[in-house]
N, C-alpha and C. Protein backbone atom coordinates (compact mmCIF):
# COMPACT_ATOMS: atom_id res chain seq x y z
N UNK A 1 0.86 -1.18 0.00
CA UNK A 1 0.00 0.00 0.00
C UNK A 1 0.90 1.24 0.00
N UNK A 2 0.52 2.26 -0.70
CA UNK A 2 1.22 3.20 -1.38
C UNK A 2 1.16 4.01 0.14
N UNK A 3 2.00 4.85 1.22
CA UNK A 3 1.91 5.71 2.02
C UNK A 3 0.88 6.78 2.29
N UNK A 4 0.94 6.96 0.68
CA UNK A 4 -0.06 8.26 0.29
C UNK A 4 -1.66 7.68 0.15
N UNK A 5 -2.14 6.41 -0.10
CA UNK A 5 -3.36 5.82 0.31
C UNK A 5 -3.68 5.94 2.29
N UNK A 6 -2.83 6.11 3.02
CA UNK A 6 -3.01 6.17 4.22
C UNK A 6 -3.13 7.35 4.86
N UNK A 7 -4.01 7.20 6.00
CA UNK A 7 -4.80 8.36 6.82
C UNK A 7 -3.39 8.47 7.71
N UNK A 8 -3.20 9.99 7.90
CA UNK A 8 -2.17 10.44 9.11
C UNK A 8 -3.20 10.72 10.26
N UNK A 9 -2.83 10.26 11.35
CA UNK A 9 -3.09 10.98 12.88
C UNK A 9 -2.45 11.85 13.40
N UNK A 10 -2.54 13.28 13.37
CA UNK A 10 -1.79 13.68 13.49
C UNK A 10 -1.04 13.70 15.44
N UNK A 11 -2.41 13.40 16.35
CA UNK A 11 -2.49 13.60 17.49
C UNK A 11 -1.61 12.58 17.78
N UNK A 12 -1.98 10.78 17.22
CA UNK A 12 -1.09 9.57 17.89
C UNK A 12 0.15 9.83 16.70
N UNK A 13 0.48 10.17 16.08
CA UNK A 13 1.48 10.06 14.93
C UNK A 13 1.74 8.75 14.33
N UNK A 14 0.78 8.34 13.85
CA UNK A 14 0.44 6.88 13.47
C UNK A 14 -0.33 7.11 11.78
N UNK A 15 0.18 6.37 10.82
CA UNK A 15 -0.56 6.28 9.30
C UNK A 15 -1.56 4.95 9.84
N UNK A 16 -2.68 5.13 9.43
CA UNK A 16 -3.78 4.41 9.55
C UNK A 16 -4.11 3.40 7.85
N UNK A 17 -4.44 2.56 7.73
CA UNK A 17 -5.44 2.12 6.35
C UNK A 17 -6.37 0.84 7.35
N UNK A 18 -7.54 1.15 6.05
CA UNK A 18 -8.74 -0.03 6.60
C UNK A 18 -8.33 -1.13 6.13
N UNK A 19 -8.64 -2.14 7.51
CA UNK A 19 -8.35 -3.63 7.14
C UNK A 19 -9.77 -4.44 7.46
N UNK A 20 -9.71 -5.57 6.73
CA UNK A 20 -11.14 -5.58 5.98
C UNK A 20 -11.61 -6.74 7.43
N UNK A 21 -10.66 -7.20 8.52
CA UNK A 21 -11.57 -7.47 9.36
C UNK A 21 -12.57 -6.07 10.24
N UNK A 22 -12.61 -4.93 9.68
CA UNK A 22 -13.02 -3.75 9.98
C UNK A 22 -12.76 -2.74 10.88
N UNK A 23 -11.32 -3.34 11.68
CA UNK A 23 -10.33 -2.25 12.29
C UNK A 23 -9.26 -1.75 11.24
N UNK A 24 -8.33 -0.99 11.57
CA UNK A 24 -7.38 -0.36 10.92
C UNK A 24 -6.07 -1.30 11.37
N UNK A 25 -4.76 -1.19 9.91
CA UNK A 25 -3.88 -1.62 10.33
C UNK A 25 -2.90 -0.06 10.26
N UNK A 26 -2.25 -0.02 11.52
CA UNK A 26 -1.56 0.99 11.73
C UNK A 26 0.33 0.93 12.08
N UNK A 27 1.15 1.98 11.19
CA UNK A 27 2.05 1.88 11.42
C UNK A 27 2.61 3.56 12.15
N UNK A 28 3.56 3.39 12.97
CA UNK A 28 3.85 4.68 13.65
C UNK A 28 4.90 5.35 12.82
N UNK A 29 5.25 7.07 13.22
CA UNK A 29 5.99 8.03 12.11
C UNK A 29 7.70 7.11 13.25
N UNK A 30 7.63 7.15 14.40
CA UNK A 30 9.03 6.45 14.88
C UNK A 30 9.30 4.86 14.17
N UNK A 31 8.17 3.59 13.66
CA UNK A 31 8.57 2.58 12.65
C UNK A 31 9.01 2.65 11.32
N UNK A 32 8.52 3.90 11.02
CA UNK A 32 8.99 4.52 9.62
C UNK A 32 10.32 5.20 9.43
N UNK A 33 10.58 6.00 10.61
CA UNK A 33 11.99 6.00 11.11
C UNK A 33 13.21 5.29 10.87
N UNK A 34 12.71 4.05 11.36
CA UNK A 34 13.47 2.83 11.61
C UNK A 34 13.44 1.92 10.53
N UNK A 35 13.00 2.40 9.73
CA UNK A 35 13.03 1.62 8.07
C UNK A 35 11.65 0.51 8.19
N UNK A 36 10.92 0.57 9.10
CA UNK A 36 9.99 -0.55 9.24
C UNK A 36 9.48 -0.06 8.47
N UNK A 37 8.75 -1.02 7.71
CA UNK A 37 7.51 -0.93 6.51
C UNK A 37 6.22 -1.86 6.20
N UNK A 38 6.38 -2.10 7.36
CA UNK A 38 4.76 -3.38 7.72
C UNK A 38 3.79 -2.68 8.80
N UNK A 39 2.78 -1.88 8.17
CA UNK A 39 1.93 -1.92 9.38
C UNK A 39 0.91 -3.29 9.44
N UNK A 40 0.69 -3.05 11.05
CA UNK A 40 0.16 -4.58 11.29
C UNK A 40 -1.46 -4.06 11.74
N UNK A 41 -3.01 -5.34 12.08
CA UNK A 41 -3.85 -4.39 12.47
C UNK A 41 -3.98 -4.93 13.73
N UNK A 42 -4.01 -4.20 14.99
CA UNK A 42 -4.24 -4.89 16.15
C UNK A 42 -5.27 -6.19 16.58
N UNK A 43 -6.56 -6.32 15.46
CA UNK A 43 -7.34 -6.91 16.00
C UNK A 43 -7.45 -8.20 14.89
N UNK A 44 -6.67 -8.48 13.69
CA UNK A 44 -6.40 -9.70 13.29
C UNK A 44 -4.96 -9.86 13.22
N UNK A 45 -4.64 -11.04 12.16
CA UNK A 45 -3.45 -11.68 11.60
C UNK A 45 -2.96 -10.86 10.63
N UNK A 46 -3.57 -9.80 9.88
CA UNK A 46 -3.29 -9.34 8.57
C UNK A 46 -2.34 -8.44 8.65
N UNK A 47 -1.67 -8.54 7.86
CA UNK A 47 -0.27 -7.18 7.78
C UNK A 47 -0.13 -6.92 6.34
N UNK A 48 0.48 -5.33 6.18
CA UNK A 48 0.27 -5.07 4.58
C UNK A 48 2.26 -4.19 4.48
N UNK A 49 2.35 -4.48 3.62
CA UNK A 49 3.50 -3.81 3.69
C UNK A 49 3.54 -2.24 3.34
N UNK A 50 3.75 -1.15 3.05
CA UNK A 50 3.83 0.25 3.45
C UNK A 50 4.59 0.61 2.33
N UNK A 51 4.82 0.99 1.21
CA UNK A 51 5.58 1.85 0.70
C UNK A 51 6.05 3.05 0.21
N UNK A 52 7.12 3.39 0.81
CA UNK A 52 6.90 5.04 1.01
C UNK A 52 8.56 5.18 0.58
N UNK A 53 9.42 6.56 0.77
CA UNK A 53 10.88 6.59 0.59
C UNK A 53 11.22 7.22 2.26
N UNK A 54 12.09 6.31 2.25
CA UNK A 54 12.63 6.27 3.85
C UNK A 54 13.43 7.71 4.07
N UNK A 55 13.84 8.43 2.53
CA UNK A 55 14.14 9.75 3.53
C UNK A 55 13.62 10.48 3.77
N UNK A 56 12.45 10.62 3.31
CA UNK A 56 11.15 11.65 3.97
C UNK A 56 11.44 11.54 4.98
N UNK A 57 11.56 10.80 5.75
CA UNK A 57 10.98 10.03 7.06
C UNK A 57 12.74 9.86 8.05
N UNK A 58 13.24 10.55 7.47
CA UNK A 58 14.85 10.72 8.11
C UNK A 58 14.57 11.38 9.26
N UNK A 59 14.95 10.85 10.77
CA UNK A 59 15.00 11.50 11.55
C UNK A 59 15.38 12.96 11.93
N UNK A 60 14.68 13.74 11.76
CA UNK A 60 15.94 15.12 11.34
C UNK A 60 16.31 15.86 13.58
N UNK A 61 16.22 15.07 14.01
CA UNK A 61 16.36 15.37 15.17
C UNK A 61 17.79 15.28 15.75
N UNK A 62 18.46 13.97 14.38
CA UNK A 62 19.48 13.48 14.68
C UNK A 62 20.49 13.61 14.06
N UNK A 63 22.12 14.06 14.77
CA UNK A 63 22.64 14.63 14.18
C UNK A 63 24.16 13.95 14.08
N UNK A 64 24.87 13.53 12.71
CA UNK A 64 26.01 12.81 13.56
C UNK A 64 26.92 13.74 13.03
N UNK A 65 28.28 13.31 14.15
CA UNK A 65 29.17 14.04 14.19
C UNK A 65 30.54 13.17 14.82
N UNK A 66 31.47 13.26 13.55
CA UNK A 66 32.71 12.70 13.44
C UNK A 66 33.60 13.43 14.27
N UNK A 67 34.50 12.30 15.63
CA UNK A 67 35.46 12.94 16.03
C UNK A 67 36.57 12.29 15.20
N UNK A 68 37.43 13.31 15.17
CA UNK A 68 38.89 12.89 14.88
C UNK A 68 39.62 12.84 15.92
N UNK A 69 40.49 11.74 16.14
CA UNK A 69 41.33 11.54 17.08
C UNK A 69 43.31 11.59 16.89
N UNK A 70 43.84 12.22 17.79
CA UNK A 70 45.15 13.08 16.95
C UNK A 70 46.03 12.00 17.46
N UNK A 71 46.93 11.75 17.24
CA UNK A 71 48.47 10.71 17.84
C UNK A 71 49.49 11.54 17.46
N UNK A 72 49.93 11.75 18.74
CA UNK A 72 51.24 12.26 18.16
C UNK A 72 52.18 11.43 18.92
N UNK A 73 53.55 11.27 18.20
CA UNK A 73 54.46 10.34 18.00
C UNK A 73 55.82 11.51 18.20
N UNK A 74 56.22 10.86 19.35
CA UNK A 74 57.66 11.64 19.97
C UNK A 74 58.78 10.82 19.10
C-alpha cells in the first residue's frame, strides 16, 4: 500500500489504512523511522506492507558528528 493511500493521525502520529476485518492496520511516524515498513492491524493476523521513501521520514532530530582523534608520535 502506497503511504499516500493512508490516513495520518496527526495527534497519535500513526498512518492508519482499513483492514477488511473492519479495524485499521496501523504503522507509527518512529517505525517509519526505523526503516519498518509493515503496518500490522491490532485486531487480526493481517499485515500489509507500506511503501513510502525512507528519507522523507529521516530523523531530522538526529545529528552525527565525526570525532577525529590526533596521535602524536615523539
Amino acid at each position: 500500500i502506497e503511504i499516500e493511500d493512508m490516513e495520518f493521525d496527526e495527534d497519535e502520529q500513526i498512518y492508519t489504512y482499513p483492514c477488511p476485518c473492519g479495524d485499521k492496520f496501523e504503522i507509527s511516524i518512529e517505525d517509519l523511522q526505523d526503516g519498518e515498513d509493515v503496518a500490522r492491524c491490532p485486531s487480526c493476523s493481517l499485515i500489509i506492507r507500506v511503501i513510502y521513501d525512507p528519507d522523507e521520514f529521516a530523523d531530522e532530530g538526529e545529528e552525527t558528528f565525526e570525532v577525529g582523534n590526533t596521535v602524536t608520535v615523539a
